[in-house]
Protein backbone atom coordinates (compact mmCIF):
# COMPACT_ATOMS: atom_id res chain seq x y z
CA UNK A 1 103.52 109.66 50.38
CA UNK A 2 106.45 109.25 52.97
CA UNK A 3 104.64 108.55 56.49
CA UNK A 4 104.71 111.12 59.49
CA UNK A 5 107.48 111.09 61.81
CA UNK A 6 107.19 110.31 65.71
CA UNK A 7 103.93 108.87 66.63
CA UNK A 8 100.53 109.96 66.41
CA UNK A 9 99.39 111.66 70.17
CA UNK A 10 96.24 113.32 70.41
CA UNK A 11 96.11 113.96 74.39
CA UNK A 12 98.59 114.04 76.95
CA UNK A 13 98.05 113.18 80.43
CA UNK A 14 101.05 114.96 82.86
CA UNK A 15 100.88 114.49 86.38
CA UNK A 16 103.60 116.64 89.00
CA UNK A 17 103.04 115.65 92.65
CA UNK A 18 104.75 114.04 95.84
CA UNK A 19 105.62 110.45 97.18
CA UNK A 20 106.21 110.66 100.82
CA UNK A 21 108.26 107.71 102.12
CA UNK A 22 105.97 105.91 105.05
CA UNK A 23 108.84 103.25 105.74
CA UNK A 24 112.77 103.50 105.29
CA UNK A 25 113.50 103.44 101.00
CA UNK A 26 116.53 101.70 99.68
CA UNK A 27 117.31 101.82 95.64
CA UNK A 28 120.83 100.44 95.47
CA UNK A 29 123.62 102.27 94.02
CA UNK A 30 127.43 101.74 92.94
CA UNK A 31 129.34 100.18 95.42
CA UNK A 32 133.06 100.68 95.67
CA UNK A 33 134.02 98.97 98.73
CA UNK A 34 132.43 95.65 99.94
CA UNK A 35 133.00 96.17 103.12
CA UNK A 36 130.72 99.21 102.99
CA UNK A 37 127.25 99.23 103.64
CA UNK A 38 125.03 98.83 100.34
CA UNK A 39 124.54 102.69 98.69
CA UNK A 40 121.98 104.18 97.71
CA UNK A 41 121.30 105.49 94.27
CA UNK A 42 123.24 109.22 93.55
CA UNK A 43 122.13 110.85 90.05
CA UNK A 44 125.44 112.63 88.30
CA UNK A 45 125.71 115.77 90.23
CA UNK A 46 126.19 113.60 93.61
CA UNK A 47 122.22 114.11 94.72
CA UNK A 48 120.32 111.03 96.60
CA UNK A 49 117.18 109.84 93.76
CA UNK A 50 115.67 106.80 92.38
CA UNK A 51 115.96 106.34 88.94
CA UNK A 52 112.68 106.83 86.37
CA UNK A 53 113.71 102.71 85.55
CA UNK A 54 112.97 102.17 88.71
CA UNK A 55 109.47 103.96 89.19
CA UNK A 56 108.27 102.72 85.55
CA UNK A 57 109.05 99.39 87.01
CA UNK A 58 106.93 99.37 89.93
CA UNK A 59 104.17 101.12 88.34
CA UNK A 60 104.20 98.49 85.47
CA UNK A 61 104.25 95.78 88.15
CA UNK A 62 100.99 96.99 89.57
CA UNK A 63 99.14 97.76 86.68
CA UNK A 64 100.18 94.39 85.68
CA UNK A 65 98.50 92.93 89.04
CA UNK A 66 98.04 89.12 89.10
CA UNK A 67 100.66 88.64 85.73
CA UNK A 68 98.98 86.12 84.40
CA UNK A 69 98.56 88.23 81.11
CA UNK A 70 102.36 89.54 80.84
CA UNK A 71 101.29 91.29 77.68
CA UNK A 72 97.89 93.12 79.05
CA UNK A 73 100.04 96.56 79.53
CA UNK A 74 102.04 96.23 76.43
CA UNK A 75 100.59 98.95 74.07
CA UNK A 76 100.29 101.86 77.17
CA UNK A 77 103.88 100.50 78.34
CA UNK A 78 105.36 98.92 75.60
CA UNK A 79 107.53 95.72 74.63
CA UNK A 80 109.94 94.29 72.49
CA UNK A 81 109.77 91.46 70.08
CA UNK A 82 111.19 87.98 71.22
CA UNK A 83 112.90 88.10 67.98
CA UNK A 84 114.33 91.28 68.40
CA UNK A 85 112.54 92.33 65.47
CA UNK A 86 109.49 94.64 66.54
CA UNK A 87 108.79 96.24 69.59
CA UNK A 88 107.27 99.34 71.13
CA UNK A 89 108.44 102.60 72.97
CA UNK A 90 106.34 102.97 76.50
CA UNK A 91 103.61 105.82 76.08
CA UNK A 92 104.51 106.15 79.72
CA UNK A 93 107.17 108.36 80.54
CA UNK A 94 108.74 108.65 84.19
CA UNK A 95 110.98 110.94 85.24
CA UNK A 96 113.95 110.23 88.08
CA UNK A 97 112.37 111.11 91.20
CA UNK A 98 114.85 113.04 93.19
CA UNK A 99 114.99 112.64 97.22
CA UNK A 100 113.97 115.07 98.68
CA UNK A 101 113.42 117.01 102.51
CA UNK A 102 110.73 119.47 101.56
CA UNK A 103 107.79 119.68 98.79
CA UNK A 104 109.23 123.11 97.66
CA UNK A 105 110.28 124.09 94.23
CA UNK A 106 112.33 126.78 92.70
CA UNK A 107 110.68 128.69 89.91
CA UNK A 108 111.06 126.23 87.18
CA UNK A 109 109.42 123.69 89.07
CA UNK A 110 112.91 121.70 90.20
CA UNK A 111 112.99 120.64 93.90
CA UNK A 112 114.74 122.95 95.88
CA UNK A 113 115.38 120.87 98.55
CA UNK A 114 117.58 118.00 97.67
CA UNK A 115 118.19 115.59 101.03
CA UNK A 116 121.45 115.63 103.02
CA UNK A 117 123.57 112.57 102.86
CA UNK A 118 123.65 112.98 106.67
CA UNK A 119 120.49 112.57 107.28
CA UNK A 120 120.22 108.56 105.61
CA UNK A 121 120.02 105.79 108.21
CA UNK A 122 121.89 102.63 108.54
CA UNK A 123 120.22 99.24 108.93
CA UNK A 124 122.46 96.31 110.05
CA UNK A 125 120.95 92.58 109.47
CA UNK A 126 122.52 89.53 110.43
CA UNK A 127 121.95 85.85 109.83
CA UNK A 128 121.17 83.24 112.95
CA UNK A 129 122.67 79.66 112.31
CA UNK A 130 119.57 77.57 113.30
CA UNK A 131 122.39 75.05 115.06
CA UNK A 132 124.49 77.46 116.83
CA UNK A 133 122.14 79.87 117.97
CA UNK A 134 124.66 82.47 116.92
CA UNK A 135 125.73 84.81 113.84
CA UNK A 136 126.15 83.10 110.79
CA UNK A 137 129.26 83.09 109.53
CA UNK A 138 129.45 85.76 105.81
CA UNK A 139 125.74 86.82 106.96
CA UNK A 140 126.55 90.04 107.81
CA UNK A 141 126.05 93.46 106.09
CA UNK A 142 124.09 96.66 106.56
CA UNK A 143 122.48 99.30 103.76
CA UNK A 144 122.08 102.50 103.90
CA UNK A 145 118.18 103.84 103.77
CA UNK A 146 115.88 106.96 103.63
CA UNK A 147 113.89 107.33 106.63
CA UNK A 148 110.88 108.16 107.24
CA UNK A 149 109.08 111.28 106.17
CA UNK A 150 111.16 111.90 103.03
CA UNK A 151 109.85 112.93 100.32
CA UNK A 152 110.43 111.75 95.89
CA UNK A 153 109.33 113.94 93.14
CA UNK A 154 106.61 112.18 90.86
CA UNK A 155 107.00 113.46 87.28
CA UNK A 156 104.49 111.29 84.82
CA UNK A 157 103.58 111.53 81.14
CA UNK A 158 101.18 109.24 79.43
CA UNK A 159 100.93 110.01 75.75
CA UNK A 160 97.67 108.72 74.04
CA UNK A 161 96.49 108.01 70.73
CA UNK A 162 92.69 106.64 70.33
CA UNK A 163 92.20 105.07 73.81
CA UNK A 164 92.43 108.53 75.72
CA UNK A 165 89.66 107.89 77.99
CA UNK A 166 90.93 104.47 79.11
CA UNK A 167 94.54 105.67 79.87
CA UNK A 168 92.79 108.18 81.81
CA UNK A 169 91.39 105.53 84.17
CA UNK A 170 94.36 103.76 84.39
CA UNK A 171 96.12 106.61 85.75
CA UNK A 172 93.25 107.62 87.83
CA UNK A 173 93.83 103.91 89.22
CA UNK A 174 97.30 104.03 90.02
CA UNK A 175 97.00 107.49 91.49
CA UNK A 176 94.63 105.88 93.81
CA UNK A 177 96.99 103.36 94.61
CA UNK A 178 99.40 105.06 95.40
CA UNK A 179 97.70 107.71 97.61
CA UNK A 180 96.44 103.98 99.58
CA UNK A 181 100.16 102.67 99.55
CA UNK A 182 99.41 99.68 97.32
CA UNK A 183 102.75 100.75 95.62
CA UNK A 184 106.09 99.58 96.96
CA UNK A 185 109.87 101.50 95.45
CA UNK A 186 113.17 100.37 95.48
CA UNK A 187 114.93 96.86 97.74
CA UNK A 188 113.73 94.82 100.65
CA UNK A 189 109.95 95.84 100.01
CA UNK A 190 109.16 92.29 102.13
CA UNK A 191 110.62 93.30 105.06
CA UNK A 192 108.81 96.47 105.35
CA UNK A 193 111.27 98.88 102.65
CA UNK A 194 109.57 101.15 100.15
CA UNK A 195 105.95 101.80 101.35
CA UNK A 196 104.93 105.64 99.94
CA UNK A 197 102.24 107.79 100.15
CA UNK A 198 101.17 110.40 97.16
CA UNK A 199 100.03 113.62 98.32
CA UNK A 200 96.99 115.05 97.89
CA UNK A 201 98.56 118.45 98.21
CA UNK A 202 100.31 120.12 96.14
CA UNK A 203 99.35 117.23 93.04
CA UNK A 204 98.71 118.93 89.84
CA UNK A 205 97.03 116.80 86.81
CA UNK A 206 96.71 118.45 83.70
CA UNK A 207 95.14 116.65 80.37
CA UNK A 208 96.09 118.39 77.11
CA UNK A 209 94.30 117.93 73.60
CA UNK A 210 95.79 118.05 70.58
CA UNK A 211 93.06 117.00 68.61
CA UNK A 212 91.06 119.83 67.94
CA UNK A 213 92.07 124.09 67.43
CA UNK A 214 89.87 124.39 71.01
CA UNK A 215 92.82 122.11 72.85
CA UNK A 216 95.68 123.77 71.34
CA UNK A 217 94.47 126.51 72.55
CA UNK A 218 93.62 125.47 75.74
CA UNK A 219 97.52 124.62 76.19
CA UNK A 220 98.97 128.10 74.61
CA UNK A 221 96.76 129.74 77.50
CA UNK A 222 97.85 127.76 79.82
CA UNK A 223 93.71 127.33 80.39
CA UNK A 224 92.61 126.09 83.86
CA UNK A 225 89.80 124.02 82.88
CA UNK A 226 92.90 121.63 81.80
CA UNK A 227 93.44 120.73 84.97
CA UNK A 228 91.61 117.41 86.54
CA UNK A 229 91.39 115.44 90.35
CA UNK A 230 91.99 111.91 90.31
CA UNK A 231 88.48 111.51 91.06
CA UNK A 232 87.25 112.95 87.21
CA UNK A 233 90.13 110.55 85.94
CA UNK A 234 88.34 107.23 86.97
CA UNK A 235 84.76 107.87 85.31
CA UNK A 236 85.62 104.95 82.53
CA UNK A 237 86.56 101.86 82.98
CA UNK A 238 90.44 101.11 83.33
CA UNK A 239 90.51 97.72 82.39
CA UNK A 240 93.21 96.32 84.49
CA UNK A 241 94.38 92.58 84.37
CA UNK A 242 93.19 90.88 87.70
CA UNK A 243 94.51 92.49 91.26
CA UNK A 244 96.71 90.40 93.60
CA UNK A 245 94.76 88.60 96.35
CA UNK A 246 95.90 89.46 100.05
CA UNK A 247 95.91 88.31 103.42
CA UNK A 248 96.45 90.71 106.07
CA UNK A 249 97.72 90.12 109.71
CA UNK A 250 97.29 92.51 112.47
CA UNK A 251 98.82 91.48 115.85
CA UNK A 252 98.18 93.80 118.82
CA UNK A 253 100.78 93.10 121.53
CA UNK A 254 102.72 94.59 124.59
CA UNK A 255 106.20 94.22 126.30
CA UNK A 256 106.34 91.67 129.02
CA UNK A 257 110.05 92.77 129.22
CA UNK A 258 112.00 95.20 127.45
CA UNK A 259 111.98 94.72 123.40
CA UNK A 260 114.30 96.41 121.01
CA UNK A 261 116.54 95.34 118.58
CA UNK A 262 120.24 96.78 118.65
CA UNK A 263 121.53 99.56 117.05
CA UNK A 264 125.05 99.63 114.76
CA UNK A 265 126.67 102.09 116.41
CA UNK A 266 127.75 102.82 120.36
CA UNK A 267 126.39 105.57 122.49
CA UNK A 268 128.16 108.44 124.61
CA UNK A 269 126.95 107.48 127.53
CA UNK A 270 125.53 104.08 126.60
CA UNK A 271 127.63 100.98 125.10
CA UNK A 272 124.14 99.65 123.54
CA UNK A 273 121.55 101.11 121.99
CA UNK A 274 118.08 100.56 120.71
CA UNK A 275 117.28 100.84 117.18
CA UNK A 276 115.77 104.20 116.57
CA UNK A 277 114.64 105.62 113.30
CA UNK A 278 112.92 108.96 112.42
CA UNK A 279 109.46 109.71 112.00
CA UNK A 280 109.98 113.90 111.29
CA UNK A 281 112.74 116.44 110.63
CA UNK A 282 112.93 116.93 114.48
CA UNK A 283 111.71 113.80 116.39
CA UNK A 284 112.71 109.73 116.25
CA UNK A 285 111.15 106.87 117.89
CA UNK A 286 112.03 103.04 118.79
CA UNK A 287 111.54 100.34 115.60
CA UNK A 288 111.60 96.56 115.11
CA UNK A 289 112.55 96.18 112.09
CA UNK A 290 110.64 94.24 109.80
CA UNK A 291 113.70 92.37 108.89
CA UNK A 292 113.61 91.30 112.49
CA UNK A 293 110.22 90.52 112.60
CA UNK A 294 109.95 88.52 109.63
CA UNK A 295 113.57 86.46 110.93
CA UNK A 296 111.64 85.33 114.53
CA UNK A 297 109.01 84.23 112.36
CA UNK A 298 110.69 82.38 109.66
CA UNK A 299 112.92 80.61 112.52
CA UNK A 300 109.41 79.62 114.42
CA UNK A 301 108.44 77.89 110.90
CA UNK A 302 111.03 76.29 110.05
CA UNK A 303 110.91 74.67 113.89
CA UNK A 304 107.35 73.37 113.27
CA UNK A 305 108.70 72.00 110.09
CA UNK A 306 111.53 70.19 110.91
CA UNK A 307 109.81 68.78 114.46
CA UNK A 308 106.66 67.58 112.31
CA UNK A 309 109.10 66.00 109.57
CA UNK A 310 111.84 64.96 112.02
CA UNK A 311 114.65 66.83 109.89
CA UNK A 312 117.59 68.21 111.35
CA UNK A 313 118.85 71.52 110.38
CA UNK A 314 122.46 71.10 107.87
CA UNK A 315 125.29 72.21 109.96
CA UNK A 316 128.99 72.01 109.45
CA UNK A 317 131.55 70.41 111.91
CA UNK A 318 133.32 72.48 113.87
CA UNK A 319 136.53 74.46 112.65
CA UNK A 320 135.47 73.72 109.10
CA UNK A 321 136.16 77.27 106.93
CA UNK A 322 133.47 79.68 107.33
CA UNK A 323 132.46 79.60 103.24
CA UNK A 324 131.46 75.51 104.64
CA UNK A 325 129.14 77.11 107.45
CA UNK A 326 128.16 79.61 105.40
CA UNK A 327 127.31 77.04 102.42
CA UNK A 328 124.96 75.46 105.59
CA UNK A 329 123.13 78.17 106.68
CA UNK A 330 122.06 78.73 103.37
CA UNK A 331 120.90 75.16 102.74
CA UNK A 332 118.99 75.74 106.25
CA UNK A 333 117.20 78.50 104.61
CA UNK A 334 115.79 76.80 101.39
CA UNK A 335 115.13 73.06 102.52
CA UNK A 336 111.65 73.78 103.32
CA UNK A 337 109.44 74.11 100.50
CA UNK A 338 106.52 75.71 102.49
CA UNK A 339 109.11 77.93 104.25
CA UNK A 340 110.89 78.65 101.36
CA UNK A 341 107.39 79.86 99.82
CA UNK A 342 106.39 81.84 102.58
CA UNK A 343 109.75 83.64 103.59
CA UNK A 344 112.03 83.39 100.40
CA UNK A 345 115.09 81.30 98.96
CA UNK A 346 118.50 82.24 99.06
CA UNK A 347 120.13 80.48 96.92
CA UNK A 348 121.09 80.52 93.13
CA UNK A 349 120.41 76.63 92.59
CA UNK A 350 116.82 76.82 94.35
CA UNK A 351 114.27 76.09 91.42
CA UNK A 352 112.04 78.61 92.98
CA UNK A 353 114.26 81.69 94.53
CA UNK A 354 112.75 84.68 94.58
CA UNK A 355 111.34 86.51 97.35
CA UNK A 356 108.76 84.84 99.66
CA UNK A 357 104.74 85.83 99.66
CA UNK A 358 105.10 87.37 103.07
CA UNK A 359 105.39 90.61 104.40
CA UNK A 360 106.35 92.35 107.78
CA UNK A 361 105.83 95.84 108.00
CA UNK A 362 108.30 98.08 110.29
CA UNK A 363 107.14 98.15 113.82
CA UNK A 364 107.47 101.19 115.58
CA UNK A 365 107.28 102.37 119.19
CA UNK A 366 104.74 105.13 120.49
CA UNK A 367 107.10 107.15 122.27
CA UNK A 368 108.71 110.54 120.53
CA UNK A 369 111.85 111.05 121.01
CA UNK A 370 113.31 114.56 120.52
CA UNK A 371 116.55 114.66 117.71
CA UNK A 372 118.65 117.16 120.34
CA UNK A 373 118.22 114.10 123.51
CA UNK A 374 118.95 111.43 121.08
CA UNK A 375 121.81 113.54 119.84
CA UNK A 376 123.10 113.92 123.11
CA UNK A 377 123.10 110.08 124.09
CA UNK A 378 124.66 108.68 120.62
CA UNK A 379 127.57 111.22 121.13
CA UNK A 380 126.95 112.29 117.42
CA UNK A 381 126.93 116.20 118.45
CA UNK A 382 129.22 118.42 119.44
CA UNK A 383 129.88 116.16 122.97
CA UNK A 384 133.45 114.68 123.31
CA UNK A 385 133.82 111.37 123.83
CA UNK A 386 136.13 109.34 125.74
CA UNK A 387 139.41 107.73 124.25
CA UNK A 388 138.76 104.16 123.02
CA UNK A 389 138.81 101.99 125.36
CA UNK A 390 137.77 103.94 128.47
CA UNK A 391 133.98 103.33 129.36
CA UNK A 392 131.37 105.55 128.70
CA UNK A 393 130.86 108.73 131.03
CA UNK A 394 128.87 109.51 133.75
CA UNK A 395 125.01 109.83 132.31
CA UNK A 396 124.30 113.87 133.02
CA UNK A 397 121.16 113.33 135.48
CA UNK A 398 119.07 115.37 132.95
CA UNK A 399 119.66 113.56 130.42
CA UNK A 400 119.03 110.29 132.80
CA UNK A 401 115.58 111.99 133.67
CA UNK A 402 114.26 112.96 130.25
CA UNK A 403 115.19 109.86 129.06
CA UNK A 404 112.86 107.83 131.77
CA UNK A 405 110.29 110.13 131.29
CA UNK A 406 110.38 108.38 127.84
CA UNK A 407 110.85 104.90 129.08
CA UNK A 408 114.04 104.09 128.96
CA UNK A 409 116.75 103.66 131.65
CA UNK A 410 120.66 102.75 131.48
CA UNK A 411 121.06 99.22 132.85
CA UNK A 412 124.59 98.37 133.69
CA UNK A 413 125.86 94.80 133.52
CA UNK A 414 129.55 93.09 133.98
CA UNK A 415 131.06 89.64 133.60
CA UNK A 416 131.92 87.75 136.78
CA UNK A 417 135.28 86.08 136.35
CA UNK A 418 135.11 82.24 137.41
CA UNK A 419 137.93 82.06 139.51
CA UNK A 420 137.72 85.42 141.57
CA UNK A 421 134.45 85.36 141.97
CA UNK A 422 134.85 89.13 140.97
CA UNK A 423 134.67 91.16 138.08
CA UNK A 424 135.97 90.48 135.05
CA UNK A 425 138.57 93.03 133.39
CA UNK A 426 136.89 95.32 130.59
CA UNK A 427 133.48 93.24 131.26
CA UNK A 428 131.17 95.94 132.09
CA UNK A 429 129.24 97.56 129.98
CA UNK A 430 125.74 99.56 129.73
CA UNK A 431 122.21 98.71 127.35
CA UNK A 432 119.77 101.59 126.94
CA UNK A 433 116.78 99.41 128.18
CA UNK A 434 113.30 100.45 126.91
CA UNK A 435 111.40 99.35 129.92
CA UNK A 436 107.78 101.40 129.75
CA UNK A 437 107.87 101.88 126.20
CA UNK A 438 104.48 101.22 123.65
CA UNK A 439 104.54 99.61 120.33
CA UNK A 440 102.42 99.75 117.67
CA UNK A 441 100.87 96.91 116.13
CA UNK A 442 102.74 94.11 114.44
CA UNK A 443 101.74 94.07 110.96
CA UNK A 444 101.98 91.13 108.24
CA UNK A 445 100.82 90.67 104.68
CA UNK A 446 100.41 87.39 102.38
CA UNK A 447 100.34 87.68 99.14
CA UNK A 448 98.38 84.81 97.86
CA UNK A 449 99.04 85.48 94.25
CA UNK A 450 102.75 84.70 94.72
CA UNK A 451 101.80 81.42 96.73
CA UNK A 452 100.22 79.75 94.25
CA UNK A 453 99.77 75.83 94.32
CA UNK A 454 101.28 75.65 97.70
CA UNK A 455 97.94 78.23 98.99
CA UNK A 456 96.37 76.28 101.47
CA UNK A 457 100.26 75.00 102.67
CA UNK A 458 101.40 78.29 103.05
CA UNK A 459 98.12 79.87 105.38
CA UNK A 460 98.52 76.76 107.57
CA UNK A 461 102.56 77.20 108.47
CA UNK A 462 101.39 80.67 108.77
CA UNK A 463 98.91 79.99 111.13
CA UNK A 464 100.85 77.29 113.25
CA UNK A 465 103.75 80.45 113.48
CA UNK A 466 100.67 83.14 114.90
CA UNK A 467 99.29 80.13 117.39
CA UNK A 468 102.91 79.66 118.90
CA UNK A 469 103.06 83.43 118.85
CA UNK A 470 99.99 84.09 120.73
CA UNK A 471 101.03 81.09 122.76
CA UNK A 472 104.34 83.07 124.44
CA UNK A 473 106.45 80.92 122.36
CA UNK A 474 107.83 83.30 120.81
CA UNK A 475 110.53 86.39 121.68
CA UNK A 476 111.37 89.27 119.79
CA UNK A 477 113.96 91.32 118.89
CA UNK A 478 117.75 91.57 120.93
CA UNK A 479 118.81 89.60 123.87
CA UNK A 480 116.49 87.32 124.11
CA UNK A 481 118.43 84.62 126.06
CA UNK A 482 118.95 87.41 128.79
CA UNK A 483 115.49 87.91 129.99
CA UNK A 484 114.62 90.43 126.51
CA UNK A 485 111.89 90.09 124.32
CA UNK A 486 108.90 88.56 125.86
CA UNK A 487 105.78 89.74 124.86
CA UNK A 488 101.91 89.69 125.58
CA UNK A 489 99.61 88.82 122.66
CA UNK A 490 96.72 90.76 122.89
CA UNK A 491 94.67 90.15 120.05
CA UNK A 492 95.80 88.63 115.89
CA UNK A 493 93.16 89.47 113.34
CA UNK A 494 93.63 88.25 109.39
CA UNK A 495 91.66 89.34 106.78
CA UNK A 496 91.62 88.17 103.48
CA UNK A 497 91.77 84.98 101.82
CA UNK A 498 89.62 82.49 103.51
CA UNK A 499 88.42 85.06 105.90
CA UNK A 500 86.59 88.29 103.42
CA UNK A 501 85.51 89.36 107.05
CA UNK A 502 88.22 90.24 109.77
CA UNK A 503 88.51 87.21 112.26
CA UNK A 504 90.45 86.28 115.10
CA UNK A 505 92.87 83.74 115.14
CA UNK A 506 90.79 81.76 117.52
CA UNK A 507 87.94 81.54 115.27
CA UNK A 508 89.92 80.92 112.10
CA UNK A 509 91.23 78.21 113.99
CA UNK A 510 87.82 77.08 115.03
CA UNK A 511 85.98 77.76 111.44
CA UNK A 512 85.62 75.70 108.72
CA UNK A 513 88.26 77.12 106.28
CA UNK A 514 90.32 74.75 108.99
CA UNK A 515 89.53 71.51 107.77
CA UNK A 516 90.81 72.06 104.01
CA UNK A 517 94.04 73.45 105.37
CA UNK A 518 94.80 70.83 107.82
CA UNK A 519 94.22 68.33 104.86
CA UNK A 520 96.78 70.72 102.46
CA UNK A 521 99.17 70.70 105.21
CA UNK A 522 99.26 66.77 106.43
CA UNK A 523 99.45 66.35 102.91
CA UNK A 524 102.39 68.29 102.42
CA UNK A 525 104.32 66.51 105.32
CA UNK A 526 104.01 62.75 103.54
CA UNK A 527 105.63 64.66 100.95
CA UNK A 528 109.82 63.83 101.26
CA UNK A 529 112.35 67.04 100.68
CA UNK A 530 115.77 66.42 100.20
């Protein structure tokens, strides 16, 4: 007797919902130009998405957790043979999860709403040369990113065979996860890419049986009692490989002196502006980005590292090519073990590249900035603006007033010329100063998993960074050579890790976790790096 084709399936679970992106999303796409800024993913009839590869992979990562046991998810996701010679199909099946502006559908269910290539964002970054103090040279580039309060249709499948109840509680899991934001899609998740958020409305979860005449049924009527809450889902046990473990920072601060970090692009009225992003279809607000945040950081670490050890940063000699500089600033990046585990390698040859165990979320300003008066100072309206190289116009007094209702106010500066004592030729120029603005809190993440043998290593740089932090060692963001970026620490809390309890940094730095990390960390030090 010849066997069945296909596989045996006596349930399906099929979940239709909403990811809403809580932090800019970036799934790279072809690029033709290098000189562009890095794409983002288009499906074949030109529409922004993120590809089902993608979302299988991140929800495989998480179910996954501590990967200790790569082959725990194997029979609900499935594998293939070392050999080549056996394998599995995934009883998971993902759909690609077009981008979206709305949650609304046409009448076949397909999003109706597909997001405008207008309304991406573009987020430069740029390497500092720990010698120079200045750009490094081939570190710069810029990607293109979905903002805020987008939204990416979730269309999941799970087929099951015997172990219905458990793949039920699975899924109940990760829809829990990713309604908490434990789930993170597409590039650049460490510097604060990819958080989203499932919806609790409109979500629709609908089990189908097909092992008994009652289920068919059930489906051919289209029955209600089919459909399910994520709650019902998690009754059994899921039986998930261990979770990550986590330490979480949360830094309250304010602006001594204005903070932002600089925009890519010139304004109307303004030569520089802040960084702004948008937090709805109608309003934007100020951001450090978590690139940014994580860079001030990793510079402050690798400063207490190379002062404890004596090291000086590689450099090249001056008017060597720029692939020779470039060549150095990578080697400053990845000398430092403990750095190199905390923030990330960079290069190819580094034994352990891959992306560091720490996190810095996108920090963004309390002020709300309506789209028309941000509109009207970038000059990316229906305004004229001047011929190159005239200076910007007169700022319309309206526009000046609204705008320091908000905070901000245009600061002129200009060059003095040495000789005349007067000002320099095509010297002056204007910065969009956020003077009274509010920030939220600076938020950081550790994930302890990912540090492994180097645990107690890692939380001590980490904690010698937040001291010189909450010290006033430390600027942020743009200009900070110019009188920019000071800032007030109010108050760092961590949880996790040592710490199951929230606790300040004073006390952690008082408590008795202290002792085993001091001993990790002078340890560490007598160890030579080349």
């Amino acid at each position: 007797m010849s066997a069945p084709l296909g596989r045996q399936v006596t349930s399906r679970i099929r979940v239709r919902g909403w990811l809403r992106t809580e932090s800019p999303l970036h799934v790279g796409g072809l690029q033709h130009d290098p000189s562009e800024p890095l794409p983002i993913a288009v499906d074949g009839k030109g529409r922004l998405y993120v590809p089902g590869t993608t979302v299988a992979g991140v929800l495989r990562a998480w179910c996954l957790g501590t990967g200790e046991i790569p082959s725990a998810m194997d029979e609900l996701w499935g594998y293939e043979s070392d050999d080549g010679e056996g394998g599995q199909a995934s009883r998971v099946i993902v759909a690609d999860a077009l981008v979206t502006s709305t949650t609304a559908t046409d009448e076949h269910g397909v999003p109706a709403k597909p997001l405008e290539f207008d309304v991406l964002e573009f987020r430069p970054s740029v390497g500092i040369d720990r010698v120079t103090g200045a750009a490094a040279p081939e570190f710069l580039y810029g990607r293109q990113v979905v903002p805020i309060g987008c939204y990416l249709r979730l269309e999941l499948d799970i087929e099951s065979r015997e172990d219905a109840d458990r793949d039920e509680a699975r899924l109940g899991a990760l829809l829990a996860a990713l309604s908490g934001r434990q789930v993170r899609v597409g590039a650049s998740t460490s510097k604060g890419f990819g958080s989203v958020r499932l919806l609790d409305d409109p979500l629709d979860v609908v089990v189908d049986r097909f092992d008994s005449p009652e289920g068919l049924l059930a489906v051919l009527r289209n029955d209600p009692s089919r459909r399910r809450t994520v709650a019902s889902l998690r009754e059994a046990s899921p039986d998930l490989p261990p979770r990550r473990k986590t330490l979480d920072v949360r830094i309250e601060w304010a602006p001594n002196a204005p903070v932002m970090v600089r925009s890519g692009a010139d304004g109307l009225f303004v030569d520089t502006l802040p960084l702004a992003t948008r937090i709805d279809g109608r309003h934007l607000t100020l951001v450090l980005p978590g690139s940014s945040i994580k860079g001030v950081l990793r510079s402050q670490a690798e400063l207490i590292e190379r002062t404890a050890r004596s090291l000086p940063a590689p450099s090249a000699q001056t008017g060597e090519p720029a692939a020779r500089h470039g060549a150095a600033f990578r080697a400053q990046l990845d000398q430092l073990p403990a750095v190199r585990a905390l923030f990330g390698a960079a290069r190819d040859d580094v034994g352990t590249r891959g992306v560091g165990a720490l996190r810095a979320e996108e920090c963004l300003a309390s002020v709300t900035i309506p789209q028309e008066l941000w509109t009207s100072v970038t000059g990316f309206g229906d305004e004229v603006r001047p011929p190159d190289g005239d200076q910007p116009p007169h700022m319309p007094e309206p526009i000046r007033d609204r705008l320091a209702d908000l905070g901000l106010e245009r600061a002129d500066h200009v060059a003095l010329d040495r000789w005349t004592g007067g000002a320099a030729d095509g010297r002056l120029f204007s910065v969009l100063e956020p003077h009274g603005v509010r920030w939220e809190p600076i938020r950081l993440s550790v994930d302890l998993t990912r540090l492994d043998t180097v645990h107690d290593v890692g939380i001590a740089l980490l904690l010698l960074v937040l001291r010189d932090l909450a010290d006033g060692r430390i600027t942020i963001g743009a200009a900070t050579n110019r009188g920019f970026g000071d800032v007030d620490i109010l108050d760092i809390t961590l949880s996790g890790g040592p710490w199951p309890e929230p606790v300040s940094l004073a006390n952690a730095l008082a408590g008795p976790a202290i002792s085993s990390l001091s001993d990790a960390w002078t340890a560490y030090l007598a160890q030579e790096v080349s």
